[in-house]
Protein backbone atom coordinates (compact mmCIF):
# COMPACT_ATOMS: atom_id res chain seq x y z
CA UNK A 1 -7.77 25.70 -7.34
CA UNK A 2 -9.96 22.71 -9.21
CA UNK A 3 -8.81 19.45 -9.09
CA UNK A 4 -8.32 19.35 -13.03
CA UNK A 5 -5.04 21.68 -12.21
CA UNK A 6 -3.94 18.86 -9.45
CA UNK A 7 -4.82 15.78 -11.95
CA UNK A 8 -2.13 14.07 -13.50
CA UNK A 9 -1.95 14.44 -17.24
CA UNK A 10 0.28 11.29 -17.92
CA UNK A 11 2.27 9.35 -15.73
CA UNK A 12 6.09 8.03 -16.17
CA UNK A 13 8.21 4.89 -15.19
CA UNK A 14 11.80 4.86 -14.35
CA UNK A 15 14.17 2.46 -16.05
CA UNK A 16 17.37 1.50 -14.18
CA UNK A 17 19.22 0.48 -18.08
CA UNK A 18 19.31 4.02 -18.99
CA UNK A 19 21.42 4.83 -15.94
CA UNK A 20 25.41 4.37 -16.36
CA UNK A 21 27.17 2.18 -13.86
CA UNK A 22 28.99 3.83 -10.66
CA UNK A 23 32.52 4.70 -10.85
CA UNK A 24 34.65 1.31 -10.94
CA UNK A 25 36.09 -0.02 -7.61
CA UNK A 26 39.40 -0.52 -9.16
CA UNK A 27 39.96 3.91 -10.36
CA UNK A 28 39.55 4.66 -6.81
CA UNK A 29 42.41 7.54 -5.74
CA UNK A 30 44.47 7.24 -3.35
CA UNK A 31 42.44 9.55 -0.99
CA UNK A 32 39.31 7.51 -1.31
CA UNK A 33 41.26 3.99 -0.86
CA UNK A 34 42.54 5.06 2.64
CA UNK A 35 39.57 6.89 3.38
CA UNK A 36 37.48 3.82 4.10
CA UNK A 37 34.43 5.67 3.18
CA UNK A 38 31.54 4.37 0.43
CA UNK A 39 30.58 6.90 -2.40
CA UNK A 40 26.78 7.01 -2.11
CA UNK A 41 26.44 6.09 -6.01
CA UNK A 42 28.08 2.77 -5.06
CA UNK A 43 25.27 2.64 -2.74
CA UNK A 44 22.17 4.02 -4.98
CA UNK A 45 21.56 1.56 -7.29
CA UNK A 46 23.43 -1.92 -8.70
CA UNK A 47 25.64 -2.25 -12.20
CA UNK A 48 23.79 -2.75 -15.40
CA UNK A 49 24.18 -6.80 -15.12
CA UNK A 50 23.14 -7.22 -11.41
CA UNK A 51 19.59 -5.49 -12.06
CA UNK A 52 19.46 -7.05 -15.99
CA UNK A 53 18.34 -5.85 -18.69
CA UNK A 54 15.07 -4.14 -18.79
CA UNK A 55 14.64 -3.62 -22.59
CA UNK A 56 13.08 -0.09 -21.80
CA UNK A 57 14.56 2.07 -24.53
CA UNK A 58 14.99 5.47 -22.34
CA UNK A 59 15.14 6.40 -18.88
CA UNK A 60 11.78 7.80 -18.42
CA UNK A 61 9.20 5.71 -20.38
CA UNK A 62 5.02 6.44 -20.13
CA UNK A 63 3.03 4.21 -18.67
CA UNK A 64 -0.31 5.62 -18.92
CA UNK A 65 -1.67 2.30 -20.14
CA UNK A 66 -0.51 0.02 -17.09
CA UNK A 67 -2.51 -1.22 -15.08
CA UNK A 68 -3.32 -0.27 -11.25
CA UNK A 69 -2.78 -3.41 -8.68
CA UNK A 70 -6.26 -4.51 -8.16
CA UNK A 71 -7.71 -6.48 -5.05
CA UNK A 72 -8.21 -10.04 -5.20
CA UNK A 73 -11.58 -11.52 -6.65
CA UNK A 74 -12.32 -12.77 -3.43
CA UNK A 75 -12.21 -9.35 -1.62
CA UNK A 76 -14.35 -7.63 -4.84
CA UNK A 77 -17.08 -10.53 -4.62
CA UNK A 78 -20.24 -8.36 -3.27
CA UNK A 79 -18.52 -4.85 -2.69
CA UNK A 80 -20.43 -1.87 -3.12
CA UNK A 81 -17.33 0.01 -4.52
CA UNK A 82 -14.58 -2.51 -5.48
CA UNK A 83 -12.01 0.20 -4.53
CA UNK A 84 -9.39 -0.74 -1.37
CA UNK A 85 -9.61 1.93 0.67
CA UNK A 86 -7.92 2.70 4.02
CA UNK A 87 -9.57 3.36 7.34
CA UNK A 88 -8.02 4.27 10.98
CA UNK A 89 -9.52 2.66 13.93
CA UNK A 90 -10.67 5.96 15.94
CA UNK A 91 -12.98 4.17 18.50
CA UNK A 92 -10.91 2.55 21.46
CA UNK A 93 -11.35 -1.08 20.38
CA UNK A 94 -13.90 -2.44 17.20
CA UNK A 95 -14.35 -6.48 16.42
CA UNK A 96 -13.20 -8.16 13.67
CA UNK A 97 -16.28 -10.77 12.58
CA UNK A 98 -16.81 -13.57 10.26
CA UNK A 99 -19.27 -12.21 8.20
CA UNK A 100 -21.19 -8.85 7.64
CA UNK A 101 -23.55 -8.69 10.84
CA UNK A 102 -23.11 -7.93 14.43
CA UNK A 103 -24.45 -11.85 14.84
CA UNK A 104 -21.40 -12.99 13.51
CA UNK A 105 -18.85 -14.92 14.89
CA UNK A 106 -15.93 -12.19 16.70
CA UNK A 107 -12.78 -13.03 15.16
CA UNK A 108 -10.84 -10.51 17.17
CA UNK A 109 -10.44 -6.90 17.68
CA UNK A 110 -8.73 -4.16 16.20
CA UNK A 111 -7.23 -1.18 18.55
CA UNK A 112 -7.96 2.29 18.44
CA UNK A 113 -5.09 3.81 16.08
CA UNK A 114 -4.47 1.03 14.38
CA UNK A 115 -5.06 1.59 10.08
CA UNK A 116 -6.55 -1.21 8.40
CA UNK A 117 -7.43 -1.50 4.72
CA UNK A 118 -10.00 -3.04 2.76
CA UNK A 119 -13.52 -2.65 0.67
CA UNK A 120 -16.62 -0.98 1.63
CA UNK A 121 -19.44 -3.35 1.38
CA UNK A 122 -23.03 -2.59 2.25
CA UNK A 123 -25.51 -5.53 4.06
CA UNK A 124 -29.43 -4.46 4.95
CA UNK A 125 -28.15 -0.64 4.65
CA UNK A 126 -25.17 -0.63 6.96
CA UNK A 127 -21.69 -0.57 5.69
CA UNK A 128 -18.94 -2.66 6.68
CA UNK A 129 -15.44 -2.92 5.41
CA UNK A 130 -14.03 -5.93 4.03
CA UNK A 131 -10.45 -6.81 5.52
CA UNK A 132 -7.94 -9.59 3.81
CA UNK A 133 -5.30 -10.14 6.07
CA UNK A 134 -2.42 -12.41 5.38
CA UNK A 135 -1.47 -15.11 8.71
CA UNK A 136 1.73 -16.30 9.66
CA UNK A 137 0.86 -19.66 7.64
CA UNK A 138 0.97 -17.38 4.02
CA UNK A 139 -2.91 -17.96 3.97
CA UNK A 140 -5.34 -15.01 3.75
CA UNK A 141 -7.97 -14.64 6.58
CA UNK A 142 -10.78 -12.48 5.51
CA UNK A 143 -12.98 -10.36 8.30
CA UNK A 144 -15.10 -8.00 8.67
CA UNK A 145 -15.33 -4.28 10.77
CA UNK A 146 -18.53 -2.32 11.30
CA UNK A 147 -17.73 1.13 9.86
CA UNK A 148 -19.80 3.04 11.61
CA UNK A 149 -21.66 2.12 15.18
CA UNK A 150 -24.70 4.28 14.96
CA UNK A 151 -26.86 1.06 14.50
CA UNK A 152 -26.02 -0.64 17.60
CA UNK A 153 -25.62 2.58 19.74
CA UNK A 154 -21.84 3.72 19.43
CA UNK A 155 -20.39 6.46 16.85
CA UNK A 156 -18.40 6.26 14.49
CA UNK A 157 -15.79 3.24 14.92
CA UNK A 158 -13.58 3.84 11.46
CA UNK A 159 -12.59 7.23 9.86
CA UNK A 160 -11.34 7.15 6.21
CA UNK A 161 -6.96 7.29 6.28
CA UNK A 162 -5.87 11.14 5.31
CA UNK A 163 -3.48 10.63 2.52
CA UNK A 164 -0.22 11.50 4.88
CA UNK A 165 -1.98 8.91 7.42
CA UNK A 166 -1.14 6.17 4.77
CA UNK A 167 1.54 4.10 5.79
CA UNK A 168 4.32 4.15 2.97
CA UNK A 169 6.84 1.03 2.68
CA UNK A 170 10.50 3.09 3.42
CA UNK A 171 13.84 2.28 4.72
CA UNK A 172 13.48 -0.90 7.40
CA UNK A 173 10.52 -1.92 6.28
């Protein structure tokens, strides 16, 4: 199989306006009023005037020509490949420093397991990643993780996420 098979071609948005409402509250049966139970399309999505009006004229528009979410300029500033890019933690503990060098000040640490994401950046040959992470104040505190510890003795201390690694925002979260 080559990867031109697995490529998207085109990609499409859904649009909540093409969808009719769920069945009205007040042509419930008798068997469903004294049921107590909540059809799941009450449930899946909200009427037509709690989620607006989207002005998308069918329910399956293209959106080839939107574009992706990209990093903030602070985090591109100096990065070798301006992509975010997730990493898991596979050594048991790595530091979290100010700046780009193992002279920097430690800023914390970072537990084996743990996934953190950010961009690759590349100081006198040795890569470290670049990590934005928001505190409980709403500001952004940027650090950085040695990506690999062959320069000061150690192994590898990151390992690039697996695609089913990648944490994905669901239910509770």
């Amino acid at each position: 199989l080559s990867m031109a098979t697995l490529a998207p071609t085109s990609f499409a948005c859904f649009d909540w306006d093409a969808l009719p409402d769920p069945p009205d509250e007040s042509a419930e049966t008798a068997d469903t009023a004294d049921s107590g139970t909540i059809e799941a399309a009450e449930l899946a999505f909200p009427r037509r005037e709690e989620r607006g009006n989207l002005q998308q004229p069918a329910a399956v528009q293209d959106c080839s020509g939107m574009q992706a979410l990209q990093p903030t300029e602070e985090l591109q500033e100096g990065s070798a490949s301006n992509q975010l890019q997730e990493w898991v933690v596979v050594h048991t503990r790595v530091i979290k420093r100010a700046g780009p060098s193992v002279q920097s000040e430690m800023r914390g640490l970072v537990m084996q397991g743990k996934m953190v994401r950010g961009v690759v950046v590349s100081m006198d040959g040795i890569e470290w990643l670049k990590v934005q992470e928001k505190e409980t104040g709403g500001e952004f505190q940027t650090f950085y993780v040695l990506i690999s510890g062959e320069s000061i003795g150690l192994g590898p201390l990151l390992q690039r996420a697996a695609f089913s690694m990648r944490k994905v925002p669901g239910r509770g979260q």
